[in-house]
C-alpha atoms as a PDB file:
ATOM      1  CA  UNK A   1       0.000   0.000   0.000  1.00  0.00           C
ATOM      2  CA  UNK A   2       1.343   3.306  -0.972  1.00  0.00           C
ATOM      3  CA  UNK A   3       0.370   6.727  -0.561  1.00  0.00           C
ATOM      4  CA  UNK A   4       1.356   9.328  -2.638  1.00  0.00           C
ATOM      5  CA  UNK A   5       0.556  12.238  -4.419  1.00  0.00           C
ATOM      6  CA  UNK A   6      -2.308  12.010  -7.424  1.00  0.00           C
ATOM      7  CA  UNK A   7      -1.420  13.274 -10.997  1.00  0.00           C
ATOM      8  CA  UNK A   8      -4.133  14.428 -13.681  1.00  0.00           C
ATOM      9  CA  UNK A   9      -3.477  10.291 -15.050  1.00  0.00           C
ATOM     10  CA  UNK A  10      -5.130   9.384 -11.416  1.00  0.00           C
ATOM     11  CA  UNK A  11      -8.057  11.076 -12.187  1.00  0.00           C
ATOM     12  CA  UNK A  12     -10.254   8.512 -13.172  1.00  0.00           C
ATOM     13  CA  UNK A  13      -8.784   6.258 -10.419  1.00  0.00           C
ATOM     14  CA  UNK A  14      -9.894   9.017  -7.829  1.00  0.00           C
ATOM     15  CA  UNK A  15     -13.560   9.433  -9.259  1.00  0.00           C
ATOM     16  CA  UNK A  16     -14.405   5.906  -9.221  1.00  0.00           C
ATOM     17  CA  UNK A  17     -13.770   5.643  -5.662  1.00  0.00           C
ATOM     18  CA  UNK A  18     -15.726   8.741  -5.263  1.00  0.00           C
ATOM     19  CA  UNK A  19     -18.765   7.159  -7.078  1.00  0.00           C
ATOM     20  CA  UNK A  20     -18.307   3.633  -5.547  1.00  0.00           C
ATOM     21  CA  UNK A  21     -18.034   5.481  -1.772  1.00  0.00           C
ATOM     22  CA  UNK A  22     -20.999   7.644  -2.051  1.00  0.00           C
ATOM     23  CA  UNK A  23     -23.092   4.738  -3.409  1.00  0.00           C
ATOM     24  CA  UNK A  24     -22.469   2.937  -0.448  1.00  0.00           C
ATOM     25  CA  UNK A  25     -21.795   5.627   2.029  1.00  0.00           C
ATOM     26  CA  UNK A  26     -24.685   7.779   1.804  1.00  0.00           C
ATOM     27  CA  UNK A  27     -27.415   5.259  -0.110  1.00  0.00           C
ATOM     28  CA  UNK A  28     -30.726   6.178   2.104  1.00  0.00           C
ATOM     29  CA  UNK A  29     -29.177   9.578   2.903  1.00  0.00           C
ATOM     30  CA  UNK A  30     -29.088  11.423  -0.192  1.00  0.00           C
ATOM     31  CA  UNK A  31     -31.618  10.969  -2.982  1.00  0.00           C
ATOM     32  CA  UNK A  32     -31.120   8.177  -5.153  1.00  0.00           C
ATOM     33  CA  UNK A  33     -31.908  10.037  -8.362  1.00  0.00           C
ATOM     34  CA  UNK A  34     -28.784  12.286  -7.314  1.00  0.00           C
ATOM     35  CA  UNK A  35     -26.782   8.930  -6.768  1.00  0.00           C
ATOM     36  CA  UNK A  36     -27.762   7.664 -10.293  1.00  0.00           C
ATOM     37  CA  UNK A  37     -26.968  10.687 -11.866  1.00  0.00           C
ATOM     38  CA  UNK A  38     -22.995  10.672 -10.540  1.00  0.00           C
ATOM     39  CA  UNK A  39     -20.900   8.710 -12.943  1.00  0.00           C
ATOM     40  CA  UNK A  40     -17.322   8.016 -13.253  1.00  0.00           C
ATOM     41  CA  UNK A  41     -16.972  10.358 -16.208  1.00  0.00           C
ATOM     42  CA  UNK A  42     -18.800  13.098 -14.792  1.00  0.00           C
ATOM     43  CA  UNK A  43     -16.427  12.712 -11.465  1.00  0.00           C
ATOM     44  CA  UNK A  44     -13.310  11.957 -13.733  1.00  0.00           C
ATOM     45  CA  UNK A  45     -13.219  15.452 -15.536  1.00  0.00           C
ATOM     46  CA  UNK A  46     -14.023  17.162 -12.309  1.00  0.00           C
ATOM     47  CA  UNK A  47     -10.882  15.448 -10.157  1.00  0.00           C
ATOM     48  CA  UNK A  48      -8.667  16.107 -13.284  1.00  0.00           C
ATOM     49  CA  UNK A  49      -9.406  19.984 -12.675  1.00  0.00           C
ATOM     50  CA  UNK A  50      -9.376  19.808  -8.666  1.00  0.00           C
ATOM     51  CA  UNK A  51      -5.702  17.779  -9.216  1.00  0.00           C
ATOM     52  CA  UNK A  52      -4.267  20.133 -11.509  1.00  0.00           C
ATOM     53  CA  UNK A  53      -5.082  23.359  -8.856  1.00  0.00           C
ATOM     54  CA  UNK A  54      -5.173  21.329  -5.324  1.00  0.00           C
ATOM     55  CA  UNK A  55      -3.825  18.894  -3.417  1.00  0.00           C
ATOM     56  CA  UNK A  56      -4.801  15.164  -3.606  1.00  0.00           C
ATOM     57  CA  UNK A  57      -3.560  12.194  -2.476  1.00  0.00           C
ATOM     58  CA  UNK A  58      -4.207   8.610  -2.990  1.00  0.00           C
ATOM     59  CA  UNK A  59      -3.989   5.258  -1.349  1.00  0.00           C
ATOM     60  CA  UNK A  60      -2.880   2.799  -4.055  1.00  0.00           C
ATOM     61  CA  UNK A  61      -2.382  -0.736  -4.110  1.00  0.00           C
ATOM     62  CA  UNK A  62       0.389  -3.016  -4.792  1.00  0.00           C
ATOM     63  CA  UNK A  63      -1.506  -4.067  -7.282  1.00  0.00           C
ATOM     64  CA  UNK A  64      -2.029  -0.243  -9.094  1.00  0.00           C
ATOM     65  CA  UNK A  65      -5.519  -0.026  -8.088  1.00  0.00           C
ATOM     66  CA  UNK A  66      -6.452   3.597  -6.157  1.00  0.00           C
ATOM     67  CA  UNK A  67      -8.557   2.823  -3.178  1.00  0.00           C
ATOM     68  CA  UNK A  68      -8.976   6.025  -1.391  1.00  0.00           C
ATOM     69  CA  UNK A  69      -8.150   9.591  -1.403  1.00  0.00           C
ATOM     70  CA  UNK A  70      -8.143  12.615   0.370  1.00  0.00           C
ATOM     71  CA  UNK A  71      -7.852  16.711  -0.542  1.00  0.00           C
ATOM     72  CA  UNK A  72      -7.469  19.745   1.565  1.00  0.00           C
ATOM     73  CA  UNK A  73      -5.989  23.540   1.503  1.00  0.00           C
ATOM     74  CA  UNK A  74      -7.042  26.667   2.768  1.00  0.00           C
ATOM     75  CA  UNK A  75     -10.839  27.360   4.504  1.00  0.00           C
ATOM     76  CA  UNK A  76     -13.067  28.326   2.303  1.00  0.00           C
ATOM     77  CA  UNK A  77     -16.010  29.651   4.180  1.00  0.00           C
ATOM     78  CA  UNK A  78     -14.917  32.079   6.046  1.00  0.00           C
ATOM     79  CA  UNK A  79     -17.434  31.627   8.817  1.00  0.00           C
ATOM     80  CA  UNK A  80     -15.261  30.124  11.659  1.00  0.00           C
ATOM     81  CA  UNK A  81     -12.687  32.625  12.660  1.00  0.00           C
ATOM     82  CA  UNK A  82      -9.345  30.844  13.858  1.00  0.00           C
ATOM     83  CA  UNK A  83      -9.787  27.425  11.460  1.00  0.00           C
ATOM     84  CA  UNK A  84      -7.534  28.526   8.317  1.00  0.00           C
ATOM     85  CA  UNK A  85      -7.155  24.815   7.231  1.00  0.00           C
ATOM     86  CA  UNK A  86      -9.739  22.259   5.111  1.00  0.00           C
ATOM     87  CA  UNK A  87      -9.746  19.013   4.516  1.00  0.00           C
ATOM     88  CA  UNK A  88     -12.125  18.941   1.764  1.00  0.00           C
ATOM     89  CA  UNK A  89     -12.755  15.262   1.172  1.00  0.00           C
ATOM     90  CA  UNK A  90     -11.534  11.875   2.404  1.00  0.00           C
ATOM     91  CA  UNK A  91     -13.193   8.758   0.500  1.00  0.00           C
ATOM     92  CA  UNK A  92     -11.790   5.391   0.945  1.00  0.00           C
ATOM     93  CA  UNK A  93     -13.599   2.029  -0.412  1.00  0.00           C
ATOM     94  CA  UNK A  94     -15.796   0.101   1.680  1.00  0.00           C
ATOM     95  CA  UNK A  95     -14.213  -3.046   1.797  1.00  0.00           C
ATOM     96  CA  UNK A  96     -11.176  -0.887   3.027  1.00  0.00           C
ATOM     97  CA  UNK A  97     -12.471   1.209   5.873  1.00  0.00           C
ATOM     98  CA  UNK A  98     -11.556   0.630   9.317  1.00  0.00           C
ATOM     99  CA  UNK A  99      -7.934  -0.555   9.115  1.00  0.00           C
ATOM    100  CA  UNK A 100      -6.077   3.179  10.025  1.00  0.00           C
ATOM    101  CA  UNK A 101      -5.798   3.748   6.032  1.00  0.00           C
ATOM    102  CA  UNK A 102      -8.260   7.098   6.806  1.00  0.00           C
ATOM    103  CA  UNK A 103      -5.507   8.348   9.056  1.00  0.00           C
ATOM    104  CA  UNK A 104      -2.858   7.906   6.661  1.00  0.00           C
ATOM    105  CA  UNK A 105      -4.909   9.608   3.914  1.00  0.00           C
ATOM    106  CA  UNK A 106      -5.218  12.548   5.991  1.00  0.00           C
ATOM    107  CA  UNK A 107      -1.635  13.099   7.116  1.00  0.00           C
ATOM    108  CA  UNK A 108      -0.235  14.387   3.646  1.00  0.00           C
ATOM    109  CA  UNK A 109      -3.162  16.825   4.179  1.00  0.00           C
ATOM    110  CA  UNK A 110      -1.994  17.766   7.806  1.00  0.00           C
ATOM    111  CA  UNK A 111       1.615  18.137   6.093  1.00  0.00           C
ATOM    112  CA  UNK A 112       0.284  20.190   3.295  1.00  0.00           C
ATOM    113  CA  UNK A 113      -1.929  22.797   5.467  1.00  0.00           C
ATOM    114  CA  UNK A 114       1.255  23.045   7.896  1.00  0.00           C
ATOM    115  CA  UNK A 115       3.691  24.097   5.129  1.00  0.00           C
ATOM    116  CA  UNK A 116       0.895  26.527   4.108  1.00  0.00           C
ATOM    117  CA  UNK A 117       1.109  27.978   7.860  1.00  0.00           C
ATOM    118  CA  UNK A 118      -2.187  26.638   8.532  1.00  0.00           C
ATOM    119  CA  UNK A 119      -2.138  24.674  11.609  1.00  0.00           C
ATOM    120  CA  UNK A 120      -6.169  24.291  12.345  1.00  0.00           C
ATOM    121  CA  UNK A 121      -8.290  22.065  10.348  1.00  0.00           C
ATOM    122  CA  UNK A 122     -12.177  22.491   9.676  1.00  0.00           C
ATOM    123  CA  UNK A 123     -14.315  19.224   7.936  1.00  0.00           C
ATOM    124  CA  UNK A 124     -17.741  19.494   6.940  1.00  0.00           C
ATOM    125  CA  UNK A 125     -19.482  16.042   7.466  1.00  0.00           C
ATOM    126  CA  UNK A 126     -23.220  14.473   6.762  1.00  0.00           C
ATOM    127  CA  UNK A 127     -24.469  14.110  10.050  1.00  0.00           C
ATOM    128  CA  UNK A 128     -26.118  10.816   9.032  1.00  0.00           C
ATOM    129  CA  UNK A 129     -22.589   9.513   7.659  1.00  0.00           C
ATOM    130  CA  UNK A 130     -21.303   7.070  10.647  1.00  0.00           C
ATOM    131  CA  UNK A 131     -17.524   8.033   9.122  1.00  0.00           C
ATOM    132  CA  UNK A 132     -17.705  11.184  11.268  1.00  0.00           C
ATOM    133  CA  UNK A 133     -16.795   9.284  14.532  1.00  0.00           C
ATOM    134  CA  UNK A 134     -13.464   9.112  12.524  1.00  0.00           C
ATOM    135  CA  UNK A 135     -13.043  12.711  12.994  1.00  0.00           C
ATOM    136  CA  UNK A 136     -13.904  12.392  16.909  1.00  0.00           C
ATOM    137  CA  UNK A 137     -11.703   9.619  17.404  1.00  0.00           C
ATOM    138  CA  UNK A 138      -8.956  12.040  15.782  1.00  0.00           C
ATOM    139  CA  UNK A 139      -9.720  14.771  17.970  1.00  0.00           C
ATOM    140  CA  UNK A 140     -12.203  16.912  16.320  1.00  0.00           C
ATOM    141  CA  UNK A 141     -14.276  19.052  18.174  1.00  0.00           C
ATOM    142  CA  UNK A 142     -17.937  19.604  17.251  1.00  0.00           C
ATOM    143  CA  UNK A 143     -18.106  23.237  16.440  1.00  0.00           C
ATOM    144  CA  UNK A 144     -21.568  23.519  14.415  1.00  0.00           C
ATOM    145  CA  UNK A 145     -24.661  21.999  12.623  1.00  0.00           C
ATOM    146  CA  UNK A 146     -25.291  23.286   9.127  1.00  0.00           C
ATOM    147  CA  UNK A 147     -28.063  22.973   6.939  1.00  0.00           C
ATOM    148  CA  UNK A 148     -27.146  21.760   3.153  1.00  0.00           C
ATOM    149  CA  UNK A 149     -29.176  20.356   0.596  1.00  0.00           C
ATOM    150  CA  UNK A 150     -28.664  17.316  -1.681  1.00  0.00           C
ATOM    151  CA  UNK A 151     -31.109  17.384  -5.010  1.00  0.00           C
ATOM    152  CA  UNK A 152     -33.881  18.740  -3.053  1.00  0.00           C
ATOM    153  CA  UNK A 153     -33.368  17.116   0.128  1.00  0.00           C
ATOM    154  CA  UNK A 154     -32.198  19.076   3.122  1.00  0.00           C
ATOM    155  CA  UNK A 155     -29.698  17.415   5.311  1.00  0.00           C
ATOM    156  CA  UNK A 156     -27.670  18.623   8.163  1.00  0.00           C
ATOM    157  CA  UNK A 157     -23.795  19.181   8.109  1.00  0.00           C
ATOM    158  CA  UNK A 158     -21.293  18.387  11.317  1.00  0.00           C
ATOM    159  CA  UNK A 159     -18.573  20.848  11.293  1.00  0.00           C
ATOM    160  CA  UNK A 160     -15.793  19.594  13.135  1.00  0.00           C
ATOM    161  CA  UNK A 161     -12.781  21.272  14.215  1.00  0.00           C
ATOM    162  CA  UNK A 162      -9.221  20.797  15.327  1.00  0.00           C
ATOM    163  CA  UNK A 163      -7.369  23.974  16.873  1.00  0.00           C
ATOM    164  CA  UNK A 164      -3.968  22.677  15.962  1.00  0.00           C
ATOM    165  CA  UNK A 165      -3.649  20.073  13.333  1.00  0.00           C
ATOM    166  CA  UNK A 166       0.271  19.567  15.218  1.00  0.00           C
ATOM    167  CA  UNK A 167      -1.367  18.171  17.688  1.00  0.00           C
ATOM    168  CA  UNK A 168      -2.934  15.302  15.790  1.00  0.00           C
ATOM    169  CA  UNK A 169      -1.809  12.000  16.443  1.00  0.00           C
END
């Protein structure tokens, strides 16, 4: 297993976990229409923009195949004086969640926002998505509920918070 840095030829790697993690992630949370409607190519020409401008790294296998990724940079809302760090999306397969390969996805991130001079982290998470415990179990604090809305639906957002990413462990 090997994580490293995603190029624009990872970009189709990257959206088919997207696609494959949603559909199992968030089936009876978001509208299925919405779910049907998000295909690999769709995803593919969107991560080969996001790669070119941010950074996104991948958890690949011996055997080539991407399995998970993660992307973060600067905050982008605004709204939560003192967090100047994002991580804007972790995804990693089903079959291989729980086995510490979310933490190593979001350590390149952690090293990324810190050589930015950004040393607190915001993540915005469904509040129906069970993956947020991840972000307690790192250390996030609960800082606000939001209200989003997915293809009609309204669902709330988590926004979790660490103060100092250096003190991640």
């Amino acid at each position: 297993m090997e994580i490293r840095k995603a190029t624009i030829a990872d970009a189709e790697g990257v959206a088919r976990v997207q696609v494959d993690s949603w559909h199992s992630t968030y089936k009876h949370i978001v509208p299925d229409d919405y779910l049907r409607r998000m295909t690999y190519e769709s995803r593919q020409q969107k991560w080969t923009d996001i790669i070119a401008e941010q950074p996104v790294y991948i958890a690949v296998t011996n055997e080539g195949k991407i399995i998970g990724f993660s992307n973060g940079g600067p905050e982008r809302s605004g709204k939560y004086p003192g967090f100047t760090g994002e991580l804007y999306a972790i995804y990693i397969l089903e079959e291989h969640q729980k086995n510490g390969l979310g933490k190593r996805l979001l350590e390149p991130i952690i090293h990324e926002l810190k050589q930015q001079h950004l040393y607190s982290m915001l993540v915005l998470v469904l509040g129906d998505n069970a993956s947020r415990f991840f972000y307690e179990n790192m250390g996030a604090e609960k800082l606000d509920t939001v209200e989003t809305e997915v293809a009609g639906k309204k669902l709330n957002e988590v926004v979790y918070g660490w103060k100092d990413i250096r003190k991640i462990r």
